[in-house]
Protein backbone atom coordinates (compact mmCIF):
# COMPACT_ATOMS: atom_id res chain seq x y z
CA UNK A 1 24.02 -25.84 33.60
CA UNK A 2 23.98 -22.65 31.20
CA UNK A 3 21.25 -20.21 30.51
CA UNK A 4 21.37 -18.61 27.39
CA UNK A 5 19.59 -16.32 25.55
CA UNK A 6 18.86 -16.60 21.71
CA UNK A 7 18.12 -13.12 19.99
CA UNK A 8 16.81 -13.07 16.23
CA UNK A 9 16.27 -9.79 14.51
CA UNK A 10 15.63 -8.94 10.88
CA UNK A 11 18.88 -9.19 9.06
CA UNK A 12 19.49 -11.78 6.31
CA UNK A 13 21.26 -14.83 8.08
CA UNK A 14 18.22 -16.28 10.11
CA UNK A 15 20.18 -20.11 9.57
CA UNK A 16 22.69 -19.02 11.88
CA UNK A 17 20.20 -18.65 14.30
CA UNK A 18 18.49 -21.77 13.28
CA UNK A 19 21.80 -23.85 13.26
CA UNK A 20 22.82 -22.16 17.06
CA UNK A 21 19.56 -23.11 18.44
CA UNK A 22 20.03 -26.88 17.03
CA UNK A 23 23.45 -26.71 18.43
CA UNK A 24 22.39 -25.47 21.87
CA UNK A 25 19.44 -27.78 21.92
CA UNK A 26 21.75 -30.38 20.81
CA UNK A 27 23.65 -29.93 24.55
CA UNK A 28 20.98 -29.71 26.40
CA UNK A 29 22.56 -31.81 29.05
CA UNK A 30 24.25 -28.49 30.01
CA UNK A 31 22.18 -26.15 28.91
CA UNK A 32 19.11 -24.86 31.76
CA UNK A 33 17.40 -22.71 29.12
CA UNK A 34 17.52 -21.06 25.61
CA UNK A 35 15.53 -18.20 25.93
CA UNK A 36 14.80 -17.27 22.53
CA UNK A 37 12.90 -13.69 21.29
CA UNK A 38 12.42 -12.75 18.18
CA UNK A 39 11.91 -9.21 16.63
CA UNK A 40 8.61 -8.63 14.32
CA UNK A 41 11.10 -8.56 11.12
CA UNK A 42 13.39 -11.19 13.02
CA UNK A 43 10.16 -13.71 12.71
CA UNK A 44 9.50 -12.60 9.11
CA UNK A 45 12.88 -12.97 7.74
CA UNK A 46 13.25 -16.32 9.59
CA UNK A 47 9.93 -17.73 7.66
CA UNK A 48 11.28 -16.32 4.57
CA UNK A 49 14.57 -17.36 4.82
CA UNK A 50 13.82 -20.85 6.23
CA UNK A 51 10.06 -21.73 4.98
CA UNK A 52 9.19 -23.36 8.39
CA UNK A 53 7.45 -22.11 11.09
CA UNK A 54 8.89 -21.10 14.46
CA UNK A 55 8.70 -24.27 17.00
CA UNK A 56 11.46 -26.21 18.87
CA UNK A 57 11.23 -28.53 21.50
CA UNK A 58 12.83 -28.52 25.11
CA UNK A 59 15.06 -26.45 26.38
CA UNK A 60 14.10 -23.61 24.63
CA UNK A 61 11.47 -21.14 25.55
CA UNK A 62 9.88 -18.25 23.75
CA UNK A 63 9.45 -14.76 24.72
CA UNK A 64 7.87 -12.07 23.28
CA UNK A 65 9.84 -9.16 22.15
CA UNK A 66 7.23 -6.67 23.53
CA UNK A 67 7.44 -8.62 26.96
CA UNK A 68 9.84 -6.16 29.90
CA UNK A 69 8.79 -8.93 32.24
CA UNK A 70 10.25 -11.27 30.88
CA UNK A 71 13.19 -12.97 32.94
CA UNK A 72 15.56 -11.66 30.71
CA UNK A 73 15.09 -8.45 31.27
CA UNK A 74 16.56 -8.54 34.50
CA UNK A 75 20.06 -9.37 35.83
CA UNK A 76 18.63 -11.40 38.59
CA UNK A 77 17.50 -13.60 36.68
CA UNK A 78 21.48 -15.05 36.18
CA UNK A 79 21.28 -15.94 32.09
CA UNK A 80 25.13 -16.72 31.53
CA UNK A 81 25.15 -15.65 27.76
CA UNK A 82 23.65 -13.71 25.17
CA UNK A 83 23.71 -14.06 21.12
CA UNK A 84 21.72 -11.87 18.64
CA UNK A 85 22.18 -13.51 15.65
CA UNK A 86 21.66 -12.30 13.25
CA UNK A 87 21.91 -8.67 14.29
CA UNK A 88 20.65 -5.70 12.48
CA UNK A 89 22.46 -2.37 12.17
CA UNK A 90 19.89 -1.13 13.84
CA UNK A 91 20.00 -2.84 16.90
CA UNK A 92 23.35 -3.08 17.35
CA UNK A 93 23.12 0.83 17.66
CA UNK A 94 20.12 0.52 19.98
CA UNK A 95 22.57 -1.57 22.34
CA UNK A 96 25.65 0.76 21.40
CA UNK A 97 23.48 3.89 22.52
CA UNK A 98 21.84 1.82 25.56
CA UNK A 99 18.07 2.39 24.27
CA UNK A 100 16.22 -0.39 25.74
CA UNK A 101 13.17 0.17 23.50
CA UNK A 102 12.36 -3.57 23.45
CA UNK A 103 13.32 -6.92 25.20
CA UNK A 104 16.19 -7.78 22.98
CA UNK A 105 18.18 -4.62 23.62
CA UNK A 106 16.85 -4.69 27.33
CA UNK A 107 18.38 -7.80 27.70
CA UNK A 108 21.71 -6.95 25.72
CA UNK A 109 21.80 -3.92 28.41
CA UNK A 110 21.44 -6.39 31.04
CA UNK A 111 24.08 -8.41 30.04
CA UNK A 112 26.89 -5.81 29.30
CA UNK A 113 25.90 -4.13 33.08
CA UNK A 114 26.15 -7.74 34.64
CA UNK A 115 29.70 -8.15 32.59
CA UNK A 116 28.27 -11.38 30.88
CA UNK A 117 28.80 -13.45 27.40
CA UNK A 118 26.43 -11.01 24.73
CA UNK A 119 27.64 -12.00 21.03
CA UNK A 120 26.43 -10.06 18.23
CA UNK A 121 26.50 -11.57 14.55
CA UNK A 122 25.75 -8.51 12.24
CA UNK A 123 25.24 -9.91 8.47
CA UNK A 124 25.56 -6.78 6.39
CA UNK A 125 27.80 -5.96 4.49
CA UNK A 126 29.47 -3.10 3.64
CA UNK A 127 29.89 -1.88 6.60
CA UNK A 128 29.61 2.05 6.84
CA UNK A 129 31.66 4.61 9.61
CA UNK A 130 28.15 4.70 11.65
CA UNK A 131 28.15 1.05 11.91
CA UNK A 132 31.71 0.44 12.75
CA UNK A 133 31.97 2.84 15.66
CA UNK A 134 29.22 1.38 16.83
CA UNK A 135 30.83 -1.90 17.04
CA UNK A 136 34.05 -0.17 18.62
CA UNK A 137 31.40 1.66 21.09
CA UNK A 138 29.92 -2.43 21.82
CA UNK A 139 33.05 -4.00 22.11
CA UNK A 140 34.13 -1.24 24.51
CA UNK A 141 31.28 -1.99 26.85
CA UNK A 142 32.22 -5.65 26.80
CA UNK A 143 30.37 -7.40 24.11
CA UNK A 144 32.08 -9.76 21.52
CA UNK A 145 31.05 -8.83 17.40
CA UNK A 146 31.59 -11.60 15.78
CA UNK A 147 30.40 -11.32 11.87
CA UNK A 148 28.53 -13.79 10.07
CA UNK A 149 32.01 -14.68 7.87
CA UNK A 150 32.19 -18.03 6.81
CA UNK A 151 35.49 -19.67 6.75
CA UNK A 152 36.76 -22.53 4.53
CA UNK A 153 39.77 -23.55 5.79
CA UNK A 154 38.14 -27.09 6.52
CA UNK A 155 36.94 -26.88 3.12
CA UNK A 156 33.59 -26.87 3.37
CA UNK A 157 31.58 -28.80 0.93
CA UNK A 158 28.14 -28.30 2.06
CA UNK A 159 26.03 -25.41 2.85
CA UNK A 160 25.56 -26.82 6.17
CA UNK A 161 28.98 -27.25 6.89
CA UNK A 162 29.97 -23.54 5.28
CA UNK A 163 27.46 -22.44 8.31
CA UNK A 164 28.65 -24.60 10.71
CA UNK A 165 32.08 -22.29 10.55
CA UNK A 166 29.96 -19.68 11.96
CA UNK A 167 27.86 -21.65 13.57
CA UNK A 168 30.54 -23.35 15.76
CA UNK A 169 32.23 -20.04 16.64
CA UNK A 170 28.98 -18.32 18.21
CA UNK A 171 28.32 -21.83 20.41
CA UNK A 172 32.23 -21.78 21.28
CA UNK A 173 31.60 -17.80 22.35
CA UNK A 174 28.84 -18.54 24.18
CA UNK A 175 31.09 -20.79 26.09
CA UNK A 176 30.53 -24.77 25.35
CA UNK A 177 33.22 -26.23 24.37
CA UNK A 178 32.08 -28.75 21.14
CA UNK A 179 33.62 -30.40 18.67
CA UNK A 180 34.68 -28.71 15.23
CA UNK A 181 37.29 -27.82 12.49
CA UNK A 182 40.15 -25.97 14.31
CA UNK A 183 42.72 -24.60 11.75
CA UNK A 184 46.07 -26.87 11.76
CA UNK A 185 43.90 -30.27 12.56
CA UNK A 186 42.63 -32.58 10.46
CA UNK A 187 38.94 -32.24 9.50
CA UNK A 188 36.25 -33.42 12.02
């Protein structure tokens, strides 16, 4: 059984969070917890974005970004893997510079110091020199970037399946093992 936590900040993207959290709730046969916090522009964007409200059923729980006592904020509380999807510039440097300002870079901090899973999925695009030695400065410490890039080698012909190629990739990264489009099969 896997704890994991689900970050959502303010960027553009917030169906890759919504699709991750489906997936994860999806396997909730080995999954303990999805702790999901959301940012103040994280939870606007997402209601934007998605039109729906922010409820899901068991196994996810909800903290609030403001919230240092949460469990998350602490290594001892053993959460195997962390996504922030999708993931502003700006926190992405607040993690690359180690400024813990809030519960979702607190618990990015926690999980680079405890060498675990943390997956960020910027969606911006072009990327300028700030942001990319940030990434370098991330990856250093340990984390994985993975950008919100759809494929189509499976030839996507849905919007759902175009982000299901991203999608897929974070829930493989945060280490389940699922079934999807893998280049030189046949589509799934």
């Amino acid at each position: 059984m896997q704890k994991v936590i689900v970050a959502v900040t303010g960027a553009s993207g917030a169906v890759y969070a919504a699709r991750v959290i489906e997936k994860l709730i999806e396997l909730s046969a080995r999954v303990d917890e999805v702790a999901v916090v959301f940012s103040e522009n994280g939870k606007r964007v997402w209601e934007y974005e998605l039109n729906r409200e922010i409820t899901f059923g068991f196994p996810v729980k909800l903290y609030d970004n403001n919230d240092m006592f949460a469990p998350m904020a602490s290594g001892s509380a053993g959460y195997n893997a962390m996504v922030v999807v999708p993931c502003t510039m700006g926190t992405l440097g607040r993690i690359a510079s180690g400024t813990s300002n809030d519960l979702i870079v607190r618990a990015a901090d926690v999980m680079l110091k405890e060498r675990r899973k943390l997956v960020l999925v910027p969606r911006e695009a072009p990327y300028n020199l700030i942001h990319l030695q940030n990434m370098v400065t991330v990856t250093q410490a340990g984390a994985v970037v993975l950008p919100a890039s759809p494929s189509f080698y499976s030839r996507p012909s849905t919007m759902d399946e175009l982000i299901d190629t991203v999608s897929d990739r974070i829930v493989e990264m945060l280490g389940f093992a699922i079934e999807h489009y893998r280049w030189g099969h046949e589509k799934i």
